[in-house]
N, C-alpha and C. Protein backbone atom coordinates (compact mmCIF):
# COMPACT_ATOMS: atom_id res chain seq x y z
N UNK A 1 0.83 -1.19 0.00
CA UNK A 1 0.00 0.00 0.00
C UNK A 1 0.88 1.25 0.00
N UNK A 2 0.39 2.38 -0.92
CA UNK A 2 1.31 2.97 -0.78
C UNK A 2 0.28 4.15 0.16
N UNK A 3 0.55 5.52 0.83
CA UNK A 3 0.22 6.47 1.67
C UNK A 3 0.12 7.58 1.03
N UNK A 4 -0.81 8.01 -0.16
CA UNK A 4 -0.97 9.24 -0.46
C UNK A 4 -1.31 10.65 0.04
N UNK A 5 -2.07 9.87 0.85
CA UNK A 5 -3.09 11.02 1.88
C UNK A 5 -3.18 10.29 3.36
N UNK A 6 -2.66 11.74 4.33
CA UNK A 6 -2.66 11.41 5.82
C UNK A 6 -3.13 12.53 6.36
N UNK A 7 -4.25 12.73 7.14
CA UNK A 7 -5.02 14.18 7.22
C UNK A 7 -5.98 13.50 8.73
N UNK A 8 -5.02 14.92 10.08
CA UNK A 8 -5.86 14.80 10.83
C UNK A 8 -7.59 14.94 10.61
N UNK A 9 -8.32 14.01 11.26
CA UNK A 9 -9.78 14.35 11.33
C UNK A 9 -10.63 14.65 12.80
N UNK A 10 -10.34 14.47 13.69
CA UNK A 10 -10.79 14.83 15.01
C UNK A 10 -10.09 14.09 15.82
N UNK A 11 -10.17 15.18 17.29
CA UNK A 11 -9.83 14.23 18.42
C UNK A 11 -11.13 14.13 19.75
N UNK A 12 -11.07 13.19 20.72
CA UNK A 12 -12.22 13.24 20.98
C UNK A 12 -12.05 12.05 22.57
N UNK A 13 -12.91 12.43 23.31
CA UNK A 13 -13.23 11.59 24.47
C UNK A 13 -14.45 11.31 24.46
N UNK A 14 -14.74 11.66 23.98
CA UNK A 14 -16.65 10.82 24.17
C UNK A 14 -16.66 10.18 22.64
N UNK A 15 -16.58 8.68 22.89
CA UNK A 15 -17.14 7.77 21.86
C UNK A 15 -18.43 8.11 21.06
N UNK A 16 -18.96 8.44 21.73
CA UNK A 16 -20.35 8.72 20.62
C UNK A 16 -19.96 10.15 19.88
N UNK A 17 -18.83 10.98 20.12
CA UNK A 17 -18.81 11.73 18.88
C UNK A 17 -17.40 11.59 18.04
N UNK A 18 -17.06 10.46 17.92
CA UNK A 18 -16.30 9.69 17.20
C UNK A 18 -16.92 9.84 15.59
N UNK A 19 -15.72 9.79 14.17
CA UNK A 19 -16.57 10.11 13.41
C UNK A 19 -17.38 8.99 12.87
N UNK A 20 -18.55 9.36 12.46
CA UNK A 20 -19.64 8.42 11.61
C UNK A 20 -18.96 7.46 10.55
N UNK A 21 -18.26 7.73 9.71
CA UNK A 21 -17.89 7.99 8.38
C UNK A 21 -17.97 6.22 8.75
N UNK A 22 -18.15 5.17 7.75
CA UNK A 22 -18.38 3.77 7.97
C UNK A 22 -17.42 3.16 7.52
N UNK A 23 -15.81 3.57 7.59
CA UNK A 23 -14.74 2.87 6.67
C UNK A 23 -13.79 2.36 7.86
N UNK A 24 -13.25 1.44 7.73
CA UNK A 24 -12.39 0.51 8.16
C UNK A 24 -11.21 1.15 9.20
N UNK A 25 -11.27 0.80 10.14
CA UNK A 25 -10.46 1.11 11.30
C UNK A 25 -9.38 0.52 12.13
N UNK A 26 -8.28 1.37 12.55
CA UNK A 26 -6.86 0.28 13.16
C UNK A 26 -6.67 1.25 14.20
N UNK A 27 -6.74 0.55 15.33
CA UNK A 27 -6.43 1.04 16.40
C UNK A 27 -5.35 0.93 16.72
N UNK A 28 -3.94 1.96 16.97
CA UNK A 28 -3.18 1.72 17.84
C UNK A 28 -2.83 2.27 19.64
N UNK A 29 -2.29 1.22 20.52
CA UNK A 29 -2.40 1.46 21.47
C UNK A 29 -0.96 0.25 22.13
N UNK A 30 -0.67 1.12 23.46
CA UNK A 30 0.48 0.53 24.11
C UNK A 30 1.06 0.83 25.32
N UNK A 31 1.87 0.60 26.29
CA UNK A 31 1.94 1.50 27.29
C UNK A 31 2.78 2.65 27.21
N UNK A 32 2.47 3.59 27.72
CA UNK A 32 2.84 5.13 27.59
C UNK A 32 4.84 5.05 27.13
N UNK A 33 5.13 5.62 26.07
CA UNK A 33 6.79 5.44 25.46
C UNK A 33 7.49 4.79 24.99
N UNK A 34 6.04 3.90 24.49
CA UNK A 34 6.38 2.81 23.75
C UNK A 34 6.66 3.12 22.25
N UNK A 35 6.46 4.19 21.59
CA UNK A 35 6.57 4.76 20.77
C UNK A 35 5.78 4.74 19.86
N UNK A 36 4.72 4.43 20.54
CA UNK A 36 3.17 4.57 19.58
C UNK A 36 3.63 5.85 18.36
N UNK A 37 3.67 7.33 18.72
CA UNK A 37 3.87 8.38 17.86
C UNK A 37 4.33 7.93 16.88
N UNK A 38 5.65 7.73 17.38
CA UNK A 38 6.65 7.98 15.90
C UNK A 38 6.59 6.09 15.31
N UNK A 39 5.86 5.46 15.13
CA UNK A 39 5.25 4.49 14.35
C UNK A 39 4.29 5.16 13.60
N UNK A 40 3.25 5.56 14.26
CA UNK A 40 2.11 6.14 13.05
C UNK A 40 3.14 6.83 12.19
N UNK A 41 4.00 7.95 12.55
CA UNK A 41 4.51 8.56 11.74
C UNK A 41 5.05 7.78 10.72
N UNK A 42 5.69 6.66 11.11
CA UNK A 42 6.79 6.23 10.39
C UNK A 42 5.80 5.39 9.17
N UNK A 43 4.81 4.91 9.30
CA UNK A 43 3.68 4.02 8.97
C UNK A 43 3.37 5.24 7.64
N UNK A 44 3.08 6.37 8.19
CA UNK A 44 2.19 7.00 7.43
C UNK A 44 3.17 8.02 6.12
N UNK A 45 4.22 7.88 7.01
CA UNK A 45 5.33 8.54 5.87
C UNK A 45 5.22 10.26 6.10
N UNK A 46 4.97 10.62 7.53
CA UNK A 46 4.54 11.97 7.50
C UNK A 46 5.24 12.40 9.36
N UNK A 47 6.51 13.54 9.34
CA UNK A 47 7.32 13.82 10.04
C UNK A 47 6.20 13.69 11.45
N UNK A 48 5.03 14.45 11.05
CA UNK A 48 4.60 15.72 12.56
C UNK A 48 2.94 14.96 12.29
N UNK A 49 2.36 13.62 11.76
CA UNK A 49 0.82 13.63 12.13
C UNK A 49 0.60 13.36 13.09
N UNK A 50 1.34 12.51 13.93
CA UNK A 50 0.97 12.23 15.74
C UNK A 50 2.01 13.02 16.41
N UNK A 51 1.64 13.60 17.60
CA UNK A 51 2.76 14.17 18.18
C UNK A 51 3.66 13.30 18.82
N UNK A 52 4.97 13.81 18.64
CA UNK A 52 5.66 12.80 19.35
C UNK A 52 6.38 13.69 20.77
N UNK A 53 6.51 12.89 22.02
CA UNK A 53 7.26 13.74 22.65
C UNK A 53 7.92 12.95 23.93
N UNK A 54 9.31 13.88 24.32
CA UNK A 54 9.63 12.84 25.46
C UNK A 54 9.33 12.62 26.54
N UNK A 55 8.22 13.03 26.60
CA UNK A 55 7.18 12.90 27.76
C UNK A 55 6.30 11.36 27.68
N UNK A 56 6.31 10.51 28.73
CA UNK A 56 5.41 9.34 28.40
C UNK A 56 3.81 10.26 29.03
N UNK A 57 2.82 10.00 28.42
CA UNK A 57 1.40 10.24 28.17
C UNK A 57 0.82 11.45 27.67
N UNK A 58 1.78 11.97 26.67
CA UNK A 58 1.43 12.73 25.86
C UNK A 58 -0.30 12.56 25.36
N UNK A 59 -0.35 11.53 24.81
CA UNK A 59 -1.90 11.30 23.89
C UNK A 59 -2.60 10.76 25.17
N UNK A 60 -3.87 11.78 25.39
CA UNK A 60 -4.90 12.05 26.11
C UNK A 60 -6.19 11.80 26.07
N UNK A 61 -6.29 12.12 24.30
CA UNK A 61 -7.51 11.64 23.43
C UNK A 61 -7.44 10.84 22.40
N UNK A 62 -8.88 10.34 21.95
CA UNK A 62 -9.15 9.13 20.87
C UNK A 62 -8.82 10.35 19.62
N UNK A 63 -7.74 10.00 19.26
CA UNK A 63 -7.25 11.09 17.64
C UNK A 63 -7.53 9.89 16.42
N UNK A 64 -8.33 10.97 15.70
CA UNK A 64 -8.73 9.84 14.52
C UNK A 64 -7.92 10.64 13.08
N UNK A 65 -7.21 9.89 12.29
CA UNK A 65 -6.68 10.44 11.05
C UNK A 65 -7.38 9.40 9.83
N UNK A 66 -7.55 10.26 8.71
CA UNK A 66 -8.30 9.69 7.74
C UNK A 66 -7.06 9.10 6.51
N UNK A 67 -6.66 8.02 6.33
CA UNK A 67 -5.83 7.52 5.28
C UNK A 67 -5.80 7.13 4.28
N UNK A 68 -5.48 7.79 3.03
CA UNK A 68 -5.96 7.61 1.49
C UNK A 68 -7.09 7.86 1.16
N UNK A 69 -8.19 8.88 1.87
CA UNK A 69 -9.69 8.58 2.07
C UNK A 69 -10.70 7.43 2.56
N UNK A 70 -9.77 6.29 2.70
CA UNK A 70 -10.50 4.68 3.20
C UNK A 70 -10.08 4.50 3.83
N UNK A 71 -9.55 4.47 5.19
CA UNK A 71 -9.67 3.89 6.31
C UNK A 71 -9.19 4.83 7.53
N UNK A 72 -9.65 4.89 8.75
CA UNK A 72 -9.34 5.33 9.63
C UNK A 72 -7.91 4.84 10.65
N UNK A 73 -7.36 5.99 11.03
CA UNK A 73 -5.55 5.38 11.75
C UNK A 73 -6.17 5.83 13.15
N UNK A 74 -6.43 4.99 14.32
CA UNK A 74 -6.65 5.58 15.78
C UNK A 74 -5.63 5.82 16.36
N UNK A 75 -5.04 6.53 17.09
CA UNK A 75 -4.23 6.64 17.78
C UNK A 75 -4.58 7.08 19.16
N UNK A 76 -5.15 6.04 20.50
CA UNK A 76 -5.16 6.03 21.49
C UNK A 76 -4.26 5.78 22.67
N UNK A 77 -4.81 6.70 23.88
CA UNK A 77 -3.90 7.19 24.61
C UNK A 77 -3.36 5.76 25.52
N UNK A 78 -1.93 5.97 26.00
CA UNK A 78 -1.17 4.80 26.37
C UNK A 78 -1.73 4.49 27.53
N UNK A 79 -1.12 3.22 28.18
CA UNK A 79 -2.23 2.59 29.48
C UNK A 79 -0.93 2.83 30.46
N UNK A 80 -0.55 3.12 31.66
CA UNK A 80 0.12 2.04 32.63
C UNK A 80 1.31 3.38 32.99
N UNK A 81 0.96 4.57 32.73
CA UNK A 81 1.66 5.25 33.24
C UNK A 81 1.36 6.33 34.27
N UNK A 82 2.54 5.60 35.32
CA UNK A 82 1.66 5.66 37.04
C UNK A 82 2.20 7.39 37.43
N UNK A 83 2.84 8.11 36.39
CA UNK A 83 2.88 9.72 36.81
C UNK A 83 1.21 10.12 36.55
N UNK A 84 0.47 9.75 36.13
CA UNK A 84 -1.32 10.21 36.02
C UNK A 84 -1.85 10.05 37.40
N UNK A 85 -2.53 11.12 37.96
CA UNK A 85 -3.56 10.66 39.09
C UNK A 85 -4.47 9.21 38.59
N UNK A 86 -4.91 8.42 40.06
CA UNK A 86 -5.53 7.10 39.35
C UNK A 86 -7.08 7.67 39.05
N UNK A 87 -7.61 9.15 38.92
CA UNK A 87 -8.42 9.77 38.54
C UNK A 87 -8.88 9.53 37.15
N UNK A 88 -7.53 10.43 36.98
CA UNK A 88 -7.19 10.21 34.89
C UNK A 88 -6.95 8.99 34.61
N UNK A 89 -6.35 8.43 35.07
CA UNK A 89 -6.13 6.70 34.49
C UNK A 89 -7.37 6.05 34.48
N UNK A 90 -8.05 6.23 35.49
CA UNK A 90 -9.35 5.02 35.26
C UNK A 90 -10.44 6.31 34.10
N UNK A 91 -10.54 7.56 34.02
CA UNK A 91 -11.07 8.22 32.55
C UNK A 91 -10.61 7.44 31.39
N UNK A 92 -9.20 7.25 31.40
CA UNK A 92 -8.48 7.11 30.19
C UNK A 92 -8.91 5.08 30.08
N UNK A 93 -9.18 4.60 31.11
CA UNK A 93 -8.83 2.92 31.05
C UNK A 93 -10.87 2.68 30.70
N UNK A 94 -11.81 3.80 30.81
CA UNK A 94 -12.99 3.81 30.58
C UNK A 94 -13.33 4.15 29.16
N UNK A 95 -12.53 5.17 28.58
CA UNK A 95 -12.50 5.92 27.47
C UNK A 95 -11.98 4.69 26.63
N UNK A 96 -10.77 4.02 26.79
CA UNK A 96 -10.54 3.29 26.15
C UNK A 96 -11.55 1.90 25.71
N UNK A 97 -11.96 1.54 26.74
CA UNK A 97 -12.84 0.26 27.01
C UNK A 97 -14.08 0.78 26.33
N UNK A 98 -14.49 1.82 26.08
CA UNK A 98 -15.87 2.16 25.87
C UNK A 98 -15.77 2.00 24.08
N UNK A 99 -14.84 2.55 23.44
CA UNK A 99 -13.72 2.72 22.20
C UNK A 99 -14.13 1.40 21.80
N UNK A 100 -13.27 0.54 22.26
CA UNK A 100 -13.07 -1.28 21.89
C UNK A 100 -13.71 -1.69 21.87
N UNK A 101 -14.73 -1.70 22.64
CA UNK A 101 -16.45 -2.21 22.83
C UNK A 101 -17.37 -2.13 21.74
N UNK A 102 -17.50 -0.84 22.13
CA UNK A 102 -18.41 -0.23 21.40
C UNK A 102 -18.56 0.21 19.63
N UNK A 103 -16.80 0.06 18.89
CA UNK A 103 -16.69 1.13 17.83
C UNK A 103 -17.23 -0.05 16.37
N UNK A 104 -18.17 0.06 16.25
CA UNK A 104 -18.22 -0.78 15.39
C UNK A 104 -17.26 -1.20 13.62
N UNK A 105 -16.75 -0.02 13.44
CA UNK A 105 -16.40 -0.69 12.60
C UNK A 105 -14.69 -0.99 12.70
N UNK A 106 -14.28 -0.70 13.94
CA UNK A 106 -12.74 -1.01 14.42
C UNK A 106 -12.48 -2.69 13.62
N UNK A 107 -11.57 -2.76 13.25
CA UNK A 107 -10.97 -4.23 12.53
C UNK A 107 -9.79 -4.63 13.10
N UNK A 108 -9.16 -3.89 13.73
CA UNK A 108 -8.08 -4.79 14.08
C UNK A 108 -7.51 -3.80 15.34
N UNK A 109 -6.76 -4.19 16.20
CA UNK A 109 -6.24 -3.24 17.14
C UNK A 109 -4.91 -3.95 17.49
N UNK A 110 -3.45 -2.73 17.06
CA UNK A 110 -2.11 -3.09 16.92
C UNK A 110 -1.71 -2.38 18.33
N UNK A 111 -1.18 -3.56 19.39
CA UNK A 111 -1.26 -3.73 20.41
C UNK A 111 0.40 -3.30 20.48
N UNK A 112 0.84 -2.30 20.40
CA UNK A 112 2.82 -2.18 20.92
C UNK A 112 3.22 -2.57 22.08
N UNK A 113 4.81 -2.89 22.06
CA UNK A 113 5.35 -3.70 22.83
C UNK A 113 6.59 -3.64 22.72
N UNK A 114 7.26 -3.26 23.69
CA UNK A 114 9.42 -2.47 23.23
C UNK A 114 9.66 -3.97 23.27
N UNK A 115 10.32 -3.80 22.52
CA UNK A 115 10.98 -5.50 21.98
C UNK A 115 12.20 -5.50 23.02
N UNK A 116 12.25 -4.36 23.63
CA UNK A 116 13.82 -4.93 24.34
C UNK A 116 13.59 -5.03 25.78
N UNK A 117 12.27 -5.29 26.25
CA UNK A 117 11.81 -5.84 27.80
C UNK A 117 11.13 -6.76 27.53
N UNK A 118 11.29 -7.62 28.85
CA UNK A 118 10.57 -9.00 28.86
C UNK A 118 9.43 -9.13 28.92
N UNK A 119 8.16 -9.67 28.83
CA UNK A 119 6.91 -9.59 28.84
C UNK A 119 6.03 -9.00 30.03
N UNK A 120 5.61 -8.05 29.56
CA UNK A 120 5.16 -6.89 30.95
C UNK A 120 3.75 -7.30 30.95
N UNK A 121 3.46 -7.40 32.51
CA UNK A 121 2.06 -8.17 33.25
C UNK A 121 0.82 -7.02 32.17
N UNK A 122 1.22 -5.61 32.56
CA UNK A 122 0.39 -4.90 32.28
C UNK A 122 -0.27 -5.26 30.40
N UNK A 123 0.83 -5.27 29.77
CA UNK A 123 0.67 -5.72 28.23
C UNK A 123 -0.35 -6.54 28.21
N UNK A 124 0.37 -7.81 29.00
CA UNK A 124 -0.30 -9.23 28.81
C UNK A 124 -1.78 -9.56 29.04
N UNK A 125 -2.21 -8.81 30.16
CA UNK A 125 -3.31 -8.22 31.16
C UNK A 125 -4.36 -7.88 29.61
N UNK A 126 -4.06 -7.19 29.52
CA UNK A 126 -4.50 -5.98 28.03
C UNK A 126 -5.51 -7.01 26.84
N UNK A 127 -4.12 -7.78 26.50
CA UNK A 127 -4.01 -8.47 25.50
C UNK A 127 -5.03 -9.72 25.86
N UNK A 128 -5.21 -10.06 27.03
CA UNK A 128 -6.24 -11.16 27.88
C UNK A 128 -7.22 -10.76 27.46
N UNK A 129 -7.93 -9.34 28.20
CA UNK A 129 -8.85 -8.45 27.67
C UNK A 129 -9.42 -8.55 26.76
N UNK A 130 -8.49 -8.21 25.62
CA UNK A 130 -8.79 -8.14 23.94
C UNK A 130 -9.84 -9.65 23.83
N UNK A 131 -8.90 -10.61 24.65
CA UNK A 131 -9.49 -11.74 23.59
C UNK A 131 -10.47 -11.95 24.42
N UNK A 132 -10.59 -11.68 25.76
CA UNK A 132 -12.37 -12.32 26.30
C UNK A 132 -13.14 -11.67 25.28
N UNK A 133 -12.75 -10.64 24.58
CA UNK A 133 -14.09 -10.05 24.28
C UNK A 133 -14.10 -9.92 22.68
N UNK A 134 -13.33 -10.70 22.61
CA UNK A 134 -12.96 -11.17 21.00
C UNK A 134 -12.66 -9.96 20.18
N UNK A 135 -11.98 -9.26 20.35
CA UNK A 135 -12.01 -8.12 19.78
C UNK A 135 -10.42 -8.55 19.13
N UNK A 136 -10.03 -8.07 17.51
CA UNK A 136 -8.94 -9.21 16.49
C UNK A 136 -7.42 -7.89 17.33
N UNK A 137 -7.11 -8.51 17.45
CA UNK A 137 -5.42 -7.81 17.47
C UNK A 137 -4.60 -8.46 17.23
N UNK A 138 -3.03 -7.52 17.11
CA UNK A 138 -1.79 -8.17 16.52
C UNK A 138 -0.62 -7.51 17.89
N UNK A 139 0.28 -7.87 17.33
CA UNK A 139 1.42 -7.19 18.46
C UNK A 139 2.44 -6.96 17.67
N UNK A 140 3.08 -5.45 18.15
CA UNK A 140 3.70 -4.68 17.05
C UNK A 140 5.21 -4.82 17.92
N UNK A 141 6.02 -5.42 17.70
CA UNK A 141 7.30 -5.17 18.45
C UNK A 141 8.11 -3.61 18.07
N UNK A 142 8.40 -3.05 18.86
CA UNK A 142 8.89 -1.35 18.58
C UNK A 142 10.59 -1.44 18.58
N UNK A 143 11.17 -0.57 18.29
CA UNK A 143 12.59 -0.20 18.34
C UNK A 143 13.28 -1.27 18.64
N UNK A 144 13.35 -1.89 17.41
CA UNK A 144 14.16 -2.67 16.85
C UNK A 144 15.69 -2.37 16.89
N UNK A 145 15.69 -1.07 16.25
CA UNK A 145 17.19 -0.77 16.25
C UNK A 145 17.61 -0.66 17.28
N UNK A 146 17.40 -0.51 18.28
CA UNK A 146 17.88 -0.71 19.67
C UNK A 146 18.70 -2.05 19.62
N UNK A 147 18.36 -2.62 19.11
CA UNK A 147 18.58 -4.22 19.30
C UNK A 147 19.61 -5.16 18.35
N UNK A 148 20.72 -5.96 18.88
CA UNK A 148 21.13 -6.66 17.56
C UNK A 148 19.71 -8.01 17.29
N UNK A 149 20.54 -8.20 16.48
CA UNK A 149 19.08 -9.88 15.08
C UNK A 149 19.43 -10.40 16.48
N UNK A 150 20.17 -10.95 16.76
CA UNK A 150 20.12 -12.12 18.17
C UNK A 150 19.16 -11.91 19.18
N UNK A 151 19.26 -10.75 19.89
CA UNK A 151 18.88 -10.12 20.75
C UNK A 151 17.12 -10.22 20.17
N UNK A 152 16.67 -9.18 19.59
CA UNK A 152 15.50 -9.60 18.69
C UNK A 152 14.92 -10.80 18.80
N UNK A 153 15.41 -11.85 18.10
CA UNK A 153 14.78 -13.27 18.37
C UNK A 153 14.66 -14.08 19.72
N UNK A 154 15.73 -13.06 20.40
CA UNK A 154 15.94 -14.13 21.24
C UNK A 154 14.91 -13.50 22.69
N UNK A 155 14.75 -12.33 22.41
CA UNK A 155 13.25 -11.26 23.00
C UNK A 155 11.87 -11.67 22.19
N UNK A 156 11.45 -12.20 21.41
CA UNK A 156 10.30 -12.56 20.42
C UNK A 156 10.04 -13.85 20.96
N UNK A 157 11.16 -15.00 21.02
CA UNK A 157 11.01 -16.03 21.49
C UNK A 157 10.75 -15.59 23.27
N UNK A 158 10.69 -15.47 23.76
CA UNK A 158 10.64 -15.54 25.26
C UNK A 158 9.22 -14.94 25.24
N UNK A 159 8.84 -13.70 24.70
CA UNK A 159 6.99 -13.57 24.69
C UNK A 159 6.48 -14.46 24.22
N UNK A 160 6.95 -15.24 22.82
CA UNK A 160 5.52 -16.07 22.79
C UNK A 160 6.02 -17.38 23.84
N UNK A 161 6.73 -17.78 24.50
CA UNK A 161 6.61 -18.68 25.26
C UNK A 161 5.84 -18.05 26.56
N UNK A 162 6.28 -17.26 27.22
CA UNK A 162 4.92 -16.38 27.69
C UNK A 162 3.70 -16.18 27.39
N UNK A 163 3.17 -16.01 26.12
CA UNK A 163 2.00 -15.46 25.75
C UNK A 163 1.48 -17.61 25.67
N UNK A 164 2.14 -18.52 24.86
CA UNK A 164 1.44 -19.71 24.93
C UNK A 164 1.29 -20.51 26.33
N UNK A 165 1.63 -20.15 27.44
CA UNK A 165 1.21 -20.20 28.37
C UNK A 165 -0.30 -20.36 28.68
N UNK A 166 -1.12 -19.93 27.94
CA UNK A 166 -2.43 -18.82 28.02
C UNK A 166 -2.96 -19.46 26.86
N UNK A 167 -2.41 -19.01 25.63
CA UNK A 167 -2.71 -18.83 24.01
C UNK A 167 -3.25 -19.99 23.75
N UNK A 168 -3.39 -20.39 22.61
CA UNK A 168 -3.24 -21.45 22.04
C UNK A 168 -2.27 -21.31 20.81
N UNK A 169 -2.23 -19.83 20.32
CA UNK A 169 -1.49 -20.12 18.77
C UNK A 169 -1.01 -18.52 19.20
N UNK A 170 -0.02 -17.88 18.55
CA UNK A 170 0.20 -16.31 18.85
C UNK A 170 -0.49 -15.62 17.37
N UNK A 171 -1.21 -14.18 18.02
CA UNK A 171 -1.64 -13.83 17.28
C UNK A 171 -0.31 -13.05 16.04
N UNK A 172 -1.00 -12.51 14.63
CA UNK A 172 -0.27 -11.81 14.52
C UNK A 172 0.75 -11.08 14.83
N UNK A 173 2.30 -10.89 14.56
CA UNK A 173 3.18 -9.61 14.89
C UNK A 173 3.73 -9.36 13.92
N UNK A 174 4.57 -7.90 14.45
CA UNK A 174 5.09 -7.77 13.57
C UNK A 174 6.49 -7.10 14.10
N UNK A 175 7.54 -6.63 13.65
CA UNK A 175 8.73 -6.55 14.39
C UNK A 175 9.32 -5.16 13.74
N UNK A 176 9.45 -4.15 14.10
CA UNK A 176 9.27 -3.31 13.61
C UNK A 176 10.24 -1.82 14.51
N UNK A 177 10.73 -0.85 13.66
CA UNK A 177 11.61 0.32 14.01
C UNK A 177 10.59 1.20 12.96
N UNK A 178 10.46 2.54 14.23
CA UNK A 178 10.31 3.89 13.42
C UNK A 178 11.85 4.49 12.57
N UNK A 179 12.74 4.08 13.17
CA UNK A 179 14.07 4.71 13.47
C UNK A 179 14.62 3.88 11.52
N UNK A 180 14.59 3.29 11.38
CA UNK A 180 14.78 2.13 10.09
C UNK A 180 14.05 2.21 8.92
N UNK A 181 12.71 1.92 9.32
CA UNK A 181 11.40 1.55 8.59
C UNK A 181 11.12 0.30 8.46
N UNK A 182 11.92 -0.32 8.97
CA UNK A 182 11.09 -1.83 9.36
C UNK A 182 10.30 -2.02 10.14
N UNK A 183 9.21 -3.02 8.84
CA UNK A 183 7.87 -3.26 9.14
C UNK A 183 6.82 -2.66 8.60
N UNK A 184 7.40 -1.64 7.81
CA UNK A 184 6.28 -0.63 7.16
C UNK A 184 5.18 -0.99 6.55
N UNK A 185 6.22 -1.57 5.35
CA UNK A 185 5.55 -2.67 4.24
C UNK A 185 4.75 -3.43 4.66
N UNK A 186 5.40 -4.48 5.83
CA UNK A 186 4.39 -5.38 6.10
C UNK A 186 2.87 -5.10 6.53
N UNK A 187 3.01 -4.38 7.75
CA UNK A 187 2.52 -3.58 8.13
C UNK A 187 1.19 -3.09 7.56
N UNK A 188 1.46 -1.97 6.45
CA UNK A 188 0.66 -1.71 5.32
C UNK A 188 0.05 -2.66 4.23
N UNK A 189 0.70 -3.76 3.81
CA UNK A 189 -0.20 -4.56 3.59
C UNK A 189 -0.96 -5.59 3.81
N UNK A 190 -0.62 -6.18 5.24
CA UNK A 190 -1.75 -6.31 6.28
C UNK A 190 -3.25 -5.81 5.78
N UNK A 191 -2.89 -4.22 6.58
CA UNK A 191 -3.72 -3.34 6.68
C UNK A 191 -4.89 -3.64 5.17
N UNK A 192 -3.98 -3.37 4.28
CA UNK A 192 -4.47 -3.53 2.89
C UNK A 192 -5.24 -4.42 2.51
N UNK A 193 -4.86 -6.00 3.20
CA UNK A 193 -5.29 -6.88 2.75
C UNK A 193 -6.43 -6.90 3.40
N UNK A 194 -6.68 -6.82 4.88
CA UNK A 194 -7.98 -6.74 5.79
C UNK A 194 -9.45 -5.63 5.44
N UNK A 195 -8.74 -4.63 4.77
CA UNK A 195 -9.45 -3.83 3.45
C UNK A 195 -10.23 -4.22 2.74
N UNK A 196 -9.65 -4.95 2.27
CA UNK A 196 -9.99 -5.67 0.89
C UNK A 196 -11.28 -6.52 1.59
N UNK A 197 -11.00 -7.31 2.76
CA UNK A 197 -12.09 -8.16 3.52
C UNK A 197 -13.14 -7.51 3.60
N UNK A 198 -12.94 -6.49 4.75
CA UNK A 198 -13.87 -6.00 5.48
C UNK A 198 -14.42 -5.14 4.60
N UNK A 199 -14.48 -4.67 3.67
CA UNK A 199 -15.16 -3.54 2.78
C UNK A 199 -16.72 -3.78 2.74
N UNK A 200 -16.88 -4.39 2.08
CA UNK A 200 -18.17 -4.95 1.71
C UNK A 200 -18.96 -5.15 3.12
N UNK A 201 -18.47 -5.34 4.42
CA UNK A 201 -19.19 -5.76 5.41
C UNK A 201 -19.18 -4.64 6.19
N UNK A 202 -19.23 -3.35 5.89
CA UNK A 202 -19.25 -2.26 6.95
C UNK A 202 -20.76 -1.38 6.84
């Protein structure tokens, strides 16, 4: 797929004024510095569409961007970062839940994860979540370049022996640097291909 068009369209905390528009949706989400930002960016081929910053919990609200005109890019706010009063966190852990639940035409939700820590309760917790309630996700491994190929596999292998604990099969991943551009491709035609599915059924 290639990225012609990347154009904020609203941001928003109340689900019901989320936009109407009936086209195909990817949620991303992760814990706060995981580098959610600069993935969309890197994804979308565009320096400044999510903010990026070195602050962990920058993104506050459900930000919706419209891509190529067909499909929606979510970019929701990170979970598990304990500088928030547990005020804002349980807004943000309601806001989110209400999102996932409720958004009907959401298709997939790309779950991040720093490839260079061991499998974090909070992630895993998340990812449990997802599947009681059957809702499809993948897991996006982040900053890669951080990492040598050894290191990499040898961090990939240790989650899914973690995650099959639980699992039965691991869902989707994908392994991936903003910093590189690995994963883009894949990434995007994923996206592309689930397009192609879900069209007709929205």
């Amino acid at each position: 797929m290639e990225i012609k068009k990347a154009e904020f369209v609203a941001s928003n905390t109340d689900v019901d004024k989320l936009p109407k528009e009936p086209l195909p949706e990817y949620a991303f989400i992760g814990r706060s510095n995981v580098g959610k930002s600069s993935l969309i960016n890197m994804l979308t081929g565009r320096k400044n569409l999510a903010k990026t910053s070195s602050t962990p919990g920058k993104t506050q609200v459900i930000n919706h961007f419209k891509i190529n005109d067909n499909w929606f890019l979510t970019d929701l706010p990170g979970y598990g970062y304990a500088r928030t009063s547990k005020s804002k966190r349980r807004d943000f852990q309601k806001m989110i839940k209400d999102y996932l639940l409720n958004r009907k035409n959401l298709v997939n939700v790309f779950v991040l994860v720093d490839s260079r820590l061991e499998p974090q309760k909070i992630d895993l917790e998340f990812m449990e979540w997802l599947g009681r309630h059957k809702i499809p996700f993948s897991i996006v491994f982040t900053k890669l370049d951080k990492l040598s190929s050894n290191q990499i596999a040898k961090n990939v292998r240790r989650y899914q022996r973690k995650m099959l604990e639980k699992w039965e099969s691991m869902p989707k991943s994908f392994k991936t640097s903003s910093v590189t551009g690995t994963g883009r491709k894949e990434m995007l035609d994923y996206i592309e291909k689930l397009n192609e599915l879900v069209r007709d059924k929205l």
